[in-house]
C-alpha atoms as a PDB file:
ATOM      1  CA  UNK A   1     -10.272 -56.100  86.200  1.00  0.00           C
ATOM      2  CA  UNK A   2     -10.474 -54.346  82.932  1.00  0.00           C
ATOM      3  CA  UNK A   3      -9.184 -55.767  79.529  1.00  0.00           C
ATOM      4  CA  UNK A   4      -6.876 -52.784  79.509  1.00  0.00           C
ATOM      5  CA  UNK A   5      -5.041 -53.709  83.223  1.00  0.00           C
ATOM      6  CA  UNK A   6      -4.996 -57.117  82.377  1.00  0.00           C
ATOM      7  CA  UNK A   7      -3.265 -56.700  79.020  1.00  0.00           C
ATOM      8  CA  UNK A   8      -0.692 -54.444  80.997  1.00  0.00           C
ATOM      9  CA  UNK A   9      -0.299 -57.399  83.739  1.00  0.00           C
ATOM     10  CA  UNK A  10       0.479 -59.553  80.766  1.00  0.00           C
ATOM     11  CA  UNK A  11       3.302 -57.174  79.273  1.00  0.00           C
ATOM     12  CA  UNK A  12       5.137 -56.454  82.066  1.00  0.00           C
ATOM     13  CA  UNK A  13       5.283 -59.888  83.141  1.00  0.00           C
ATOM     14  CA  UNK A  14       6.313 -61.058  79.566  1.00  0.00           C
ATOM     15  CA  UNK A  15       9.157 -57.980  80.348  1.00  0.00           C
ATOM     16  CA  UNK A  16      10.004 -59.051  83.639  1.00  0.00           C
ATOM     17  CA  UNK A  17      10.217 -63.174  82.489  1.00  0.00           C
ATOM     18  CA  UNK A  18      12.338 -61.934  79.056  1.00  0.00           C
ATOM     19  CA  UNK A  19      15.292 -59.822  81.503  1.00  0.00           C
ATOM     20  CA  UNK A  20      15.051 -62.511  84.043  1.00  0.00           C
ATOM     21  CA  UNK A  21      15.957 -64.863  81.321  1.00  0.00           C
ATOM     22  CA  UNK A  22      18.781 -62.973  79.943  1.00  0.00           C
ATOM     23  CA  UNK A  23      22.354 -62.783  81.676  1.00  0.00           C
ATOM     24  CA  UNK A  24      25.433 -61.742  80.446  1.00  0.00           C
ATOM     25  CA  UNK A  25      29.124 -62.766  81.443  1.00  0.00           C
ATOM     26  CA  UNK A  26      32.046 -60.669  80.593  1.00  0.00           C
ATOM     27  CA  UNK A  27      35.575 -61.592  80.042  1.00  0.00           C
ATOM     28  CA  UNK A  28      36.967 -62.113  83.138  1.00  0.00           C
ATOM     29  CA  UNK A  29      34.565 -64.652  84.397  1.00  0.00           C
ATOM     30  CA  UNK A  30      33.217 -68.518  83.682  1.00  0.00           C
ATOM     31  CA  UNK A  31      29.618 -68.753  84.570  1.00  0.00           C
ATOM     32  CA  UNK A  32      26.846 -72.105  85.161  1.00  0.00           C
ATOM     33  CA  UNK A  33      23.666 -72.271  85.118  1.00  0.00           C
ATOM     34  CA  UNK A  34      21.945 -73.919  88.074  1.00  0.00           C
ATOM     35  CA  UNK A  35      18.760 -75.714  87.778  1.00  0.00           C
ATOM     36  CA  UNK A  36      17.699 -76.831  91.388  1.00  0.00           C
ATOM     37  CA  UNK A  37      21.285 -77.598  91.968  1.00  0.00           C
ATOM     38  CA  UNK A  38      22.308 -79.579  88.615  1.00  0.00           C
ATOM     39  CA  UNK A  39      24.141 -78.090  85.899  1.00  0.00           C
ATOM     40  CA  UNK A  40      22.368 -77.594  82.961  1.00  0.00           C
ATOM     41  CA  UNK A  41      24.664 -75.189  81.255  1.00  0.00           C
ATOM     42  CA  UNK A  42      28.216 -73.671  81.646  1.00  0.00           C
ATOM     43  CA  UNK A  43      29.181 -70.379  80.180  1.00  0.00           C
ATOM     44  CA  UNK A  44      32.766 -69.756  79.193  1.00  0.00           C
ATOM     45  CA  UNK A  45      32.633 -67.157  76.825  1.00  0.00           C
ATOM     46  CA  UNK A  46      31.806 -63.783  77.214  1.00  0.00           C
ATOM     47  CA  UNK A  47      28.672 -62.687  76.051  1.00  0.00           C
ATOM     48  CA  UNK A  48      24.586 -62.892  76.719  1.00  0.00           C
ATOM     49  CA  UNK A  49      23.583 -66.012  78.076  1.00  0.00           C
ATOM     50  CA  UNK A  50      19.864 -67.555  78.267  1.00  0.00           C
ATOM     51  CA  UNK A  51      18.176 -69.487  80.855  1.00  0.00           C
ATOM     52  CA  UNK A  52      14.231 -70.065  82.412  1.00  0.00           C
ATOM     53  CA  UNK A  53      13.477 -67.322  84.538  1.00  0.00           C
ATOM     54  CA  UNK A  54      12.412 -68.162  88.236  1.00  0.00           C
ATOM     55  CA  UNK A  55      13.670 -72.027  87.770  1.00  0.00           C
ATOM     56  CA  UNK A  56      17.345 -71.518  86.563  1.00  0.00           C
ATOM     57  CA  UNK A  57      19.754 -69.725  88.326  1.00  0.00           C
ATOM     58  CA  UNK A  58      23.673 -68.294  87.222  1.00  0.00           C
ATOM     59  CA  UNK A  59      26.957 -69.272  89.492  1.00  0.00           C
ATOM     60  CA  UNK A  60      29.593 -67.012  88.719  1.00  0.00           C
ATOM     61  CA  UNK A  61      33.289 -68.095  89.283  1.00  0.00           C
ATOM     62  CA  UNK A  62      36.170 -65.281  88.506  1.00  0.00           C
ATOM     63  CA  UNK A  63      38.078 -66.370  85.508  1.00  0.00           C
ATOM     64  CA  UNK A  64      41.510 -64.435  86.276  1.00  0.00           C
ATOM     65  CA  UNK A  65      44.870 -65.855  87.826  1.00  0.00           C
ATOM     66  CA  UNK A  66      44.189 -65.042  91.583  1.00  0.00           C
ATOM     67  CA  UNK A  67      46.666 -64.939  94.442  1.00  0.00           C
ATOM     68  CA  UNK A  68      46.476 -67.722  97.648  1.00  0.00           C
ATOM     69  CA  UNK A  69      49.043 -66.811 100.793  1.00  0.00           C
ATOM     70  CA  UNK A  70      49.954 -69.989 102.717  1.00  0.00           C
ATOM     71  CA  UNK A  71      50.549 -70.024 106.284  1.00  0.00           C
ATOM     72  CA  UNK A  72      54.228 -69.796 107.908  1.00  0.00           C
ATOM     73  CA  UNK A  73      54.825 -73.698 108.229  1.00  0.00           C
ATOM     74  CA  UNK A  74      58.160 -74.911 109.659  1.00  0.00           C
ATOM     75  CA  UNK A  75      59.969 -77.781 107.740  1.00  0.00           C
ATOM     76  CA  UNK A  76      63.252 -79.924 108.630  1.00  0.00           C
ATOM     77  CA  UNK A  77      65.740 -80.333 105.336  1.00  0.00           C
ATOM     78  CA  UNK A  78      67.781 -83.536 105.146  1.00  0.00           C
ATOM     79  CA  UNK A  79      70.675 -81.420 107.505  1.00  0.00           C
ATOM     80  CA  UNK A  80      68.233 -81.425 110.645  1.00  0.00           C
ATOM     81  CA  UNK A  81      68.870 -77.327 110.328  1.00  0.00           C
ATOM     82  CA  UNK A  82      64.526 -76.224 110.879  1.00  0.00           C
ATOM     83  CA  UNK A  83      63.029 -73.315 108.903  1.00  0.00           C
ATOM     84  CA  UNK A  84      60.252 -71.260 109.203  1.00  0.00           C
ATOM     85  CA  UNK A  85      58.909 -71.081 104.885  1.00  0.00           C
ATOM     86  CA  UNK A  86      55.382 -69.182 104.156  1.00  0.00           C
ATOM     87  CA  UNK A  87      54.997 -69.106 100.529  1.00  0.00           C
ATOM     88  CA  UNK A  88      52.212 -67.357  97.746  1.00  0.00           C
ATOM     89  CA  UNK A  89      50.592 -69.179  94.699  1.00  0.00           C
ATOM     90  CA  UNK A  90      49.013 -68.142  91.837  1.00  0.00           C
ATOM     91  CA  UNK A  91      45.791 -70.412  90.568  1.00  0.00           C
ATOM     92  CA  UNK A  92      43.212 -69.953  88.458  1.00  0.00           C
ATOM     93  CA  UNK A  93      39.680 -72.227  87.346  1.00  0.00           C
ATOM     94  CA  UNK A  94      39.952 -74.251  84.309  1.00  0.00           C
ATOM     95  CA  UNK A  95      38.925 -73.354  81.193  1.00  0.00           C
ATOM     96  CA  UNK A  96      36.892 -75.944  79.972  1.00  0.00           C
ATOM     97  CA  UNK A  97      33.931 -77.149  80.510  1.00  0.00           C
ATOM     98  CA  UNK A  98      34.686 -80.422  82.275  1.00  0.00           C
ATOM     99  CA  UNK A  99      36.870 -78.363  84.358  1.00  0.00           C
ATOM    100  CA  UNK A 100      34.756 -76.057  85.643  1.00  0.00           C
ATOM    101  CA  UNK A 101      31.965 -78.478  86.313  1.00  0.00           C
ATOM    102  CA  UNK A 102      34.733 -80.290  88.310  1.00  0.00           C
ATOM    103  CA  UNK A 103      35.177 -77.526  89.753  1.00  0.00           C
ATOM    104  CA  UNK A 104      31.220 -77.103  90.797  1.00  0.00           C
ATOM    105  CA  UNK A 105      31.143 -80.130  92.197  1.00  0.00           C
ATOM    106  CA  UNK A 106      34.514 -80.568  93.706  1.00  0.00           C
ATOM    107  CA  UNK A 107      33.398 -77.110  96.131  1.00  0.00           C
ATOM    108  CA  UNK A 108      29.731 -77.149  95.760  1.00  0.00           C
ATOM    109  CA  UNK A 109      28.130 -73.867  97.044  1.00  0.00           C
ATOM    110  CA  UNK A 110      31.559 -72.991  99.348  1.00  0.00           C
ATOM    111  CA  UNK A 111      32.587 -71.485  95.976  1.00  0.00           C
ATOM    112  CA  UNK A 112      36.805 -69.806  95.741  1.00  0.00           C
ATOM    113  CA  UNK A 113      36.658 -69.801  99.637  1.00  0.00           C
ATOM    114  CA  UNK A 114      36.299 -73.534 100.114  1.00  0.00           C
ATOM    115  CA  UNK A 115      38.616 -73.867  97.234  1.00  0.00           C
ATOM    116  CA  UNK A 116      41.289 -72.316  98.550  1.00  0.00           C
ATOM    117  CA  UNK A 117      41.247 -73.670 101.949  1.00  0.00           C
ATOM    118  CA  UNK A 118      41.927 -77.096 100.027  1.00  0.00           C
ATOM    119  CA  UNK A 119      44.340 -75.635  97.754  1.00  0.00           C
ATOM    120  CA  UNK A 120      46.288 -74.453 100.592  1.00  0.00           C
ATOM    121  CA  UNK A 121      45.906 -77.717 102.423  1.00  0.00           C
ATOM    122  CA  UNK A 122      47.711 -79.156  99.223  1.00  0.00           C
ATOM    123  CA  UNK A 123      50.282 -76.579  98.916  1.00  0.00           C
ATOM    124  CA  UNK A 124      51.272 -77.178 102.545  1.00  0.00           C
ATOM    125  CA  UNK A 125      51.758 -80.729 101.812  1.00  0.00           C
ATOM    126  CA  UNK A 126      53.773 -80.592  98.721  1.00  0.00           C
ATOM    127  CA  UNK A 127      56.051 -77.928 100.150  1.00  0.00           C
ATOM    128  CA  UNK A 128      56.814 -80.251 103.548  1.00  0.00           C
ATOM    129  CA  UNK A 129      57.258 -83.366 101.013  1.00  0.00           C
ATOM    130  CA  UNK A 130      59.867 -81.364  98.582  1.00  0.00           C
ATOM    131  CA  UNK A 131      61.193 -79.203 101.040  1.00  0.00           C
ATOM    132  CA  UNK A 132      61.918 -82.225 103.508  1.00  0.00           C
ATOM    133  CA  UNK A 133      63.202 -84.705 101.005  1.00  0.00           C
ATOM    134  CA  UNK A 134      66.712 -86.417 100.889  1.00  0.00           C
ATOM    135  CA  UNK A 135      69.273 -84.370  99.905  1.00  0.00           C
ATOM    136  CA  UNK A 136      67.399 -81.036 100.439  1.00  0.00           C
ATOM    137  CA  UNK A 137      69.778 -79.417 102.577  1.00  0.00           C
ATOM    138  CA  UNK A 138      68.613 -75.243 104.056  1.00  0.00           C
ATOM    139  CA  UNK A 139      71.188 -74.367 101.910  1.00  0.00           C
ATOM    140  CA  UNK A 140      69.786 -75.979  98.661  1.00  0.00           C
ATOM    141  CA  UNK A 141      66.598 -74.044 100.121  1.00  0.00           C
ATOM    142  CA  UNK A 142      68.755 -70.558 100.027  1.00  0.00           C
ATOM    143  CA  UNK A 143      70.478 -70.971  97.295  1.00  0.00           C
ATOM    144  CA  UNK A 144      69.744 -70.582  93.273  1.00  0.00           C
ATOM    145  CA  UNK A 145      68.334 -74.018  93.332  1.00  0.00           C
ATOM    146  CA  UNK A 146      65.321 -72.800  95.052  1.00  0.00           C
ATOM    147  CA  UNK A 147      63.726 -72.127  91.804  1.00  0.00           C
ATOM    148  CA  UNK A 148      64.248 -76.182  90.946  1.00  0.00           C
ATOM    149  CA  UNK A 149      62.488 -76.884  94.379  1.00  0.00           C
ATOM    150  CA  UNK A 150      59.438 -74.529  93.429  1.00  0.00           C
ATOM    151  CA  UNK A 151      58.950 -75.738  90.371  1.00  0.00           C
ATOM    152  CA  UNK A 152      58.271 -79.034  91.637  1.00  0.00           C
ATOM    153  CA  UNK A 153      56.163 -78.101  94.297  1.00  0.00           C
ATOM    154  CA  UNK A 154      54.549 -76.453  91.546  1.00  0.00           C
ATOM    155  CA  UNK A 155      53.958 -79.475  89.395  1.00  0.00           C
ATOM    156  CA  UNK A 156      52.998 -81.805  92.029  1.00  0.00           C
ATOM    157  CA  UNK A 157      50.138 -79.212  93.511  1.00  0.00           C
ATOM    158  CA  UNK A 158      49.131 -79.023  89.814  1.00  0.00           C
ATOM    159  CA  UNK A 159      48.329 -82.510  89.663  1.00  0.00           C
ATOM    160  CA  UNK A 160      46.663 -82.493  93.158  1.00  0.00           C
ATOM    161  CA  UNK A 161      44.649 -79.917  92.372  1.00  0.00           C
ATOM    162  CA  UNK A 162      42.825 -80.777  89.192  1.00  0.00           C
ATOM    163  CA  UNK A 163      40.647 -83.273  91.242  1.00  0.00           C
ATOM    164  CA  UNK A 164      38.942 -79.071  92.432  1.00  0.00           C
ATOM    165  CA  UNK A 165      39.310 -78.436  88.431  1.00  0.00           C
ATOM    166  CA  UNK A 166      42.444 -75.986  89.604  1.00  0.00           C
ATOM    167  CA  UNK A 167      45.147 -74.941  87.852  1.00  0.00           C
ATOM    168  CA  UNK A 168      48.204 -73.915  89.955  1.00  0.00           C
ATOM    169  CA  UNK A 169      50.180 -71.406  87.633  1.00  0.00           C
ATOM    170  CA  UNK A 170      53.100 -70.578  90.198  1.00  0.00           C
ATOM    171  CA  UNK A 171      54.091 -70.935  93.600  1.00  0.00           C
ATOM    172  CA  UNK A 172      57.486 -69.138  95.214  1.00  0.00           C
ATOM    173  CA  UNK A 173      58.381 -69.136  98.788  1.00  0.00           C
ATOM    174  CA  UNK A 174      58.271 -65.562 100.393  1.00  0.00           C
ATOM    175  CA  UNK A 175      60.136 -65.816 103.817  1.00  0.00           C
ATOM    176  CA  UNK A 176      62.553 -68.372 105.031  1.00  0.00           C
ATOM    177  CA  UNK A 177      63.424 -68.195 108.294  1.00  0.00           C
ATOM    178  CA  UNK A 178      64.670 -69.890 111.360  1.00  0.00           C
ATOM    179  CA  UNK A 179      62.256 -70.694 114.309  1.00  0.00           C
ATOM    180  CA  UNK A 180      62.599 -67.833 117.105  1.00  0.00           C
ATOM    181  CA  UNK A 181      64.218 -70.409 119.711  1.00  0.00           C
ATOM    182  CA  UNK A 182      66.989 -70.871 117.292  1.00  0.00           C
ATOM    183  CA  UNK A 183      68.011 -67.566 116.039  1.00  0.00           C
ATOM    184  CA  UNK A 184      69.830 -66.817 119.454  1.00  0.00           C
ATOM    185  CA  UNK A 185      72.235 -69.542 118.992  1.00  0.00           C
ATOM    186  CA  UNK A 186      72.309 -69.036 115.337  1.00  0.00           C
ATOM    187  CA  UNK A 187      73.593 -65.378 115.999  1.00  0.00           C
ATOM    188  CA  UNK A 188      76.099 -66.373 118.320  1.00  0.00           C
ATOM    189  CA  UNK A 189      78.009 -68.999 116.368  1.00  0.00           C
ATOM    190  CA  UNK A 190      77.617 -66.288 113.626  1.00  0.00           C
ATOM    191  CA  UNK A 191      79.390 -63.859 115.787  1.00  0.00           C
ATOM    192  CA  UNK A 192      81.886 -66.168 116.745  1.00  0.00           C
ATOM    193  CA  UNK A 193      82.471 -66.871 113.592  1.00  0.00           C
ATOM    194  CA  UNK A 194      83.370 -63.023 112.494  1.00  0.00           C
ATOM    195  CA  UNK A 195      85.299 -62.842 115.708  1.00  0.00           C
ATOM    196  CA  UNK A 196      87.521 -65.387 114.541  1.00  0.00           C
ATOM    197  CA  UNK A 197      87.773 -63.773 111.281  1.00  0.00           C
ATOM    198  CA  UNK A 198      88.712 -60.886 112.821  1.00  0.00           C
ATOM    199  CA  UNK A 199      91.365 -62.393 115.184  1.00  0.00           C
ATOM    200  CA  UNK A 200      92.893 -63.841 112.335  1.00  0.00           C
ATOM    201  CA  UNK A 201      93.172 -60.908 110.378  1.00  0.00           C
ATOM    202  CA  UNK A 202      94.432 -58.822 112.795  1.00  0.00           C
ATOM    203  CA  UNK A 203      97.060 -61.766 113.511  1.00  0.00           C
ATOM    204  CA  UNK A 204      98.191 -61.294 110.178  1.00  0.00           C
ATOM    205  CA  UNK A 205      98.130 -58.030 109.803  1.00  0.00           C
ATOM    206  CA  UNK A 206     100.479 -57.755 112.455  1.00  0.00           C
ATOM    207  CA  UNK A 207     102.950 -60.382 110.977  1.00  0.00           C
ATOM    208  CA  UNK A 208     102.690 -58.205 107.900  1.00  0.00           C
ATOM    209  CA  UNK A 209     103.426 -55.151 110.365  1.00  0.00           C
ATOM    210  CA  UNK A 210     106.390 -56.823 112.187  1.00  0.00           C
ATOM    211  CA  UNK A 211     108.058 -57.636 108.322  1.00  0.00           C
ATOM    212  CA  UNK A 212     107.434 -54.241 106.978  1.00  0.00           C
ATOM    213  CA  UNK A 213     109.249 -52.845 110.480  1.00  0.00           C
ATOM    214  CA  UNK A 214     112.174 -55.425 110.038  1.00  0.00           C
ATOM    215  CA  UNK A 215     112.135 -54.855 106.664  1.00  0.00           C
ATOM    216  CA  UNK A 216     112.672 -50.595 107.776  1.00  0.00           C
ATOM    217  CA  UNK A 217     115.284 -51.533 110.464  1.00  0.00           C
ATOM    218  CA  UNK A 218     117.256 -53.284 108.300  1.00  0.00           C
ATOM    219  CA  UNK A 219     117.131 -50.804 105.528  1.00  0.00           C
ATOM    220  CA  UNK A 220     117.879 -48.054 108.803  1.00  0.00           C
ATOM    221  CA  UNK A 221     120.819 -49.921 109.555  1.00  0.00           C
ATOM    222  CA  UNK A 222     122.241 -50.027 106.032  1.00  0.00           C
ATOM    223  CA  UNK A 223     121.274 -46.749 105.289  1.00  0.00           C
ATOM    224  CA  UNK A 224     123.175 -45.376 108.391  1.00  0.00           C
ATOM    225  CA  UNK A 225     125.871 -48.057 107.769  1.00  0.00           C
ATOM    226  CA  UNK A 226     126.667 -46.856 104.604  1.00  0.00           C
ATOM    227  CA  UNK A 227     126.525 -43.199 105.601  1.00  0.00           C
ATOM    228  CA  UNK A 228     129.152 -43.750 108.475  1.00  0.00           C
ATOM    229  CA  UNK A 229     131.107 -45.256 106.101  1.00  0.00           C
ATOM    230  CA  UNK A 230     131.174 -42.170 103.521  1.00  0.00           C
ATOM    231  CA  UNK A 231     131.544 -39.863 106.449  1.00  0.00           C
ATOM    232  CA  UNK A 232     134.809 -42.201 107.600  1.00  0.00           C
ATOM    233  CA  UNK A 233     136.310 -42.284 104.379  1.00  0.00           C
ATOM    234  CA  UNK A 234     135.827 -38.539 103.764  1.00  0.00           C
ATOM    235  CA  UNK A 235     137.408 -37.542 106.929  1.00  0.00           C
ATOM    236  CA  UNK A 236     139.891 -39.588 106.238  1.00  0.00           C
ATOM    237  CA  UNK A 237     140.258 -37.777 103.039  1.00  0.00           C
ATOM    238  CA  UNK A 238     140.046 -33.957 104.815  1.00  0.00           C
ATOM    239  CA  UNK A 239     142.330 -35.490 107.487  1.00  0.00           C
ATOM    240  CA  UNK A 240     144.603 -36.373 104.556  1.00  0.00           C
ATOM    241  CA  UNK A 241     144.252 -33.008 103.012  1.00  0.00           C
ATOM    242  CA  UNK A 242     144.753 -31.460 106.241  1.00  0.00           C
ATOM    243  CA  UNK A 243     148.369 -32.767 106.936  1.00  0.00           C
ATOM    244  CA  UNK A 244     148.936 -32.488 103.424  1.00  0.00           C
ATOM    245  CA  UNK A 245     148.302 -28.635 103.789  1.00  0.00           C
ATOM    246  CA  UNK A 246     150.512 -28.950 107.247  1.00  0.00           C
ATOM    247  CA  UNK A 247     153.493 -30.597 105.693  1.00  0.00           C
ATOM    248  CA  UNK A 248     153.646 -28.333 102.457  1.00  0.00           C
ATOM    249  CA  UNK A 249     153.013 -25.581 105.049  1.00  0.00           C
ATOM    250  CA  UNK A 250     155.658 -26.750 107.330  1.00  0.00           C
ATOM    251  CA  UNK A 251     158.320 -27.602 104.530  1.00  0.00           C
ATOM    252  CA  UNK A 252     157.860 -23.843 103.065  1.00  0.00           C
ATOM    253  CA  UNK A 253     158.822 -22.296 106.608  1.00  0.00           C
ATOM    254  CA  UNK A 254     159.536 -24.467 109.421  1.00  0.00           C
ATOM    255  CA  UNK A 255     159.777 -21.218 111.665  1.00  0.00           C
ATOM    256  CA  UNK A 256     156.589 -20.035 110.733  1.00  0.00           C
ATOM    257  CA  UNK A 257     154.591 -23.015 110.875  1.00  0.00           C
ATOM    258  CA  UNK A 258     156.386 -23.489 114.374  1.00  0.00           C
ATOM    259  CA  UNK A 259     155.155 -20.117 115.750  1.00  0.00           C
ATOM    260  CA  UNK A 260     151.395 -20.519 114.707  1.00  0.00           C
ATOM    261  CA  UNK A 261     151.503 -24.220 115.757  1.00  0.00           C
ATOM    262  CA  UNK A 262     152.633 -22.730 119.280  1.00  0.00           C
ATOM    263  CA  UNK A 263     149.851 -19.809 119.450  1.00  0.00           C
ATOM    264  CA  UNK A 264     147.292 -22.491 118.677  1.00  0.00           C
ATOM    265  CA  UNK A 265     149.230 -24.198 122.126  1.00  0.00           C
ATOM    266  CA  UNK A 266     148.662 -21.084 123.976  1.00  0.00           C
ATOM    267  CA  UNK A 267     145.637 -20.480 122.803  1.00  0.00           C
ATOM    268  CA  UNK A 268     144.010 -24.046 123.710  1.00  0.00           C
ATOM    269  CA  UNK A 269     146.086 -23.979 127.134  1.00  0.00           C
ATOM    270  CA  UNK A 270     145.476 -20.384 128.171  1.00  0.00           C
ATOM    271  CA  UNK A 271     141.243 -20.708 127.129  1.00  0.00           C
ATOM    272  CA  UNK A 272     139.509 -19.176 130.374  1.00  0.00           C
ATOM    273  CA  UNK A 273     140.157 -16.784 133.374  1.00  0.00           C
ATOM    274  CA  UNK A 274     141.637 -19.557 135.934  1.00  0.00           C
ATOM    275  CA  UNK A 275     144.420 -20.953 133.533  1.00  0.00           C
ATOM    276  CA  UNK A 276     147.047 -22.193 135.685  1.00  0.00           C
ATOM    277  CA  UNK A 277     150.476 -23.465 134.097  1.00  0.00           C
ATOM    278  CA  UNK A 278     153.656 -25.418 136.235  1.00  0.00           C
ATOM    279  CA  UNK A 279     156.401 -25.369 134.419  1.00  0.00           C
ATOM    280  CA  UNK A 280     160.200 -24.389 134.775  1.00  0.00           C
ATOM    281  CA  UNK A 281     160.529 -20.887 133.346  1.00  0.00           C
ATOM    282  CA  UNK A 282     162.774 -22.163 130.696  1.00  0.00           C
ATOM    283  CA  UNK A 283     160.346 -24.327 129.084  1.00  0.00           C
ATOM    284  CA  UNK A 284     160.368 -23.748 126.096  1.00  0.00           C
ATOM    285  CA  UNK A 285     156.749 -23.376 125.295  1.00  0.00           C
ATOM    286  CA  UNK A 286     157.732 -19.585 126.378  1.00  0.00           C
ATOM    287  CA  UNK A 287     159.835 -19.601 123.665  1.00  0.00           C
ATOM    288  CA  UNK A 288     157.261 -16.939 121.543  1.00  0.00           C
ATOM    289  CA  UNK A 289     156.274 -15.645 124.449  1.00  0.00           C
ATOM    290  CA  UNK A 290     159.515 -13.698 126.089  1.00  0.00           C
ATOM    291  CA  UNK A 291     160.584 -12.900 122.529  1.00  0.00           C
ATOM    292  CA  UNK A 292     163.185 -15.890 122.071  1.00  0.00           C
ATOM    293  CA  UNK A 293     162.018 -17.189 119.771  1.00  0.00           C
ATOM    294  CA  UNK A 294     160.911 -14.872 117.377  1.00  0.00           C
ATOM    295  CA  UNK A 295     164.616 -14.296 116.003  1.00  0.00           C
ATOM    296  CA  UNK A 296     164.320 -16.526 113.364  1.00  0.00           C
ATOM    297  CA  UNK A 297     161.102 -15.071 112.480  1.00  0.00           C
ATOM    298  CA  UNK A 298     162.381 -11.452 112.496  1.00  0.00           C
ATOM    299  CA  UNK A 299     165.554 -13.132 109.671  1.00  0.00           C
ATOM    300  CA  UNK A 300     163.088 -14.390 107.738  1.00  0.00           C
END
């Protein structure tokens, strides 16, 4: 080999050994370098980084917040009433040093995977323990106080975790549910319950109905009462006025007012084609009629 190749041998292996060397972590990761398994250095920065080419090797862990899904679990609250809860978390690596090698040795090569299948091993725990402690009711589960419950679910996986050099930033439930075998009975004393509602409703809507219709017939009643009782006295007045009329009528000529009061006779008596009358001839209803009677008419 030539002093020419050789010399070329040399630089490229001096390139290949100086980039082998060199690594660089950017901002969302935490990075260690590996030397036959032991830590020699950890890398939390962003920026180049240096190790021995061929011997030292780089672990890279992501940095960010990242999201762990629990499986459904079913719990029993203080009231005996069983739920179905699945809930999310959000974790990230330390940031220190100590905490990531914690971290490194706490998973070992298993890396986030491991990790998480003992973060959600924790999570499950926590969430049974606080979830199914006294006075924990499903209600307290449903209601605003949820939040109170998370939080400490939170804060107790926080302090399990940081044995893995975890830190558990959130945790909220996602579903709560009841198991399938108890939704069936759930719905039915649910819709008994609006059946009663509605039974009692309608009951008093219709003692609200049967007041308002009292309430009408008595008013009808009145109403028509006091109508009658105009119409009575005002035909008492026109009958008033009427014989009023009669007597002034009478007292201005008796033999007139005697004559029409006998046509109206004839005319009520003799109404139709079959009007049959049995009376002696010298009746004297025939008194206008065969001229009698008219005398006193004709003097006046």
């Amino acid at each position: 080999m030539g002093r020419g190749t050789f010399g070329l041998v040399i630089l490229v292996a001096a390139v290949v050994g100086a980039l082998s060397s060199i690594f660089i972590v950017d901002e969302r990761e935490k990075a260690l370098v590996l030397q036959f398994g032991q830590i020699k250095q950890v890398k939390t920065e962003p920026g180049l980084g240096f190790k021995i080419p061929f011997i030292q090797e780089v672990v890279r862990y992501d940095g960010r917040i990242l999201s762990l899904d629990t499986p459904a679990i079913e719990i029993t609250p203080s009231d005996d009433r069983r739920l179905v809860v699945d809930a999310f978390a959000r974790y990230r690596i330390g940031d220190t040093e100590e905490e990531i090698i914690q971290f490194r040795q706490a998973v070992g090569p298993g890396g986030v995977r491991f990790a998480e299948d003992r973060l959600a091993s924790i999570l499950i725990d926590e969430i049974r323990a606080v979830l199914g402690s006294e006075g924990v009711t499903s209600n307290t589960i449903l209601s605003a106080e949820r939040a109170v419950l998370m939080n400490r679910i939170r804060s107790q996986a926080d302090s399990e975790a940081a044995s893995l050099g975890l830190d558990v930033v959130d945790v909220r439930l996602k579903q709560t549910n009841l198991p399938e075998q108890n939704l069936a009975a759930t719905f039915d004393r649910m819709r008994a319950e609006r059946e009663r509602e509605a039974t009692d409703e309608r009951a008093r809507g219709e003692e609200a109905a049967q007041r308002v219709r009292a309430q009408a017939d008595r008013t009808v009643v009145e109403l028509v009462s006091d109508a009658n009782r105009e119409a009575e006295i005002v035909r008492g007045e026109a009958d008033a006025e009427r014989n009023r009329i009669f007597a002034d009528a009478y007292g201005a000529d008796e033999d007139f007012f005697r004559f029409y009061r006998s046509l109206s006779a004839y005319e009520r008596a003799l109404r139709g084609n079959n009007s049959t009358l049995v009376i002696t001839p010298d009746s004297e209803f025939f008194e206008f009629l065969d001229g009698a009677g008219m005398s006193g008419l004709t003097a006046n």
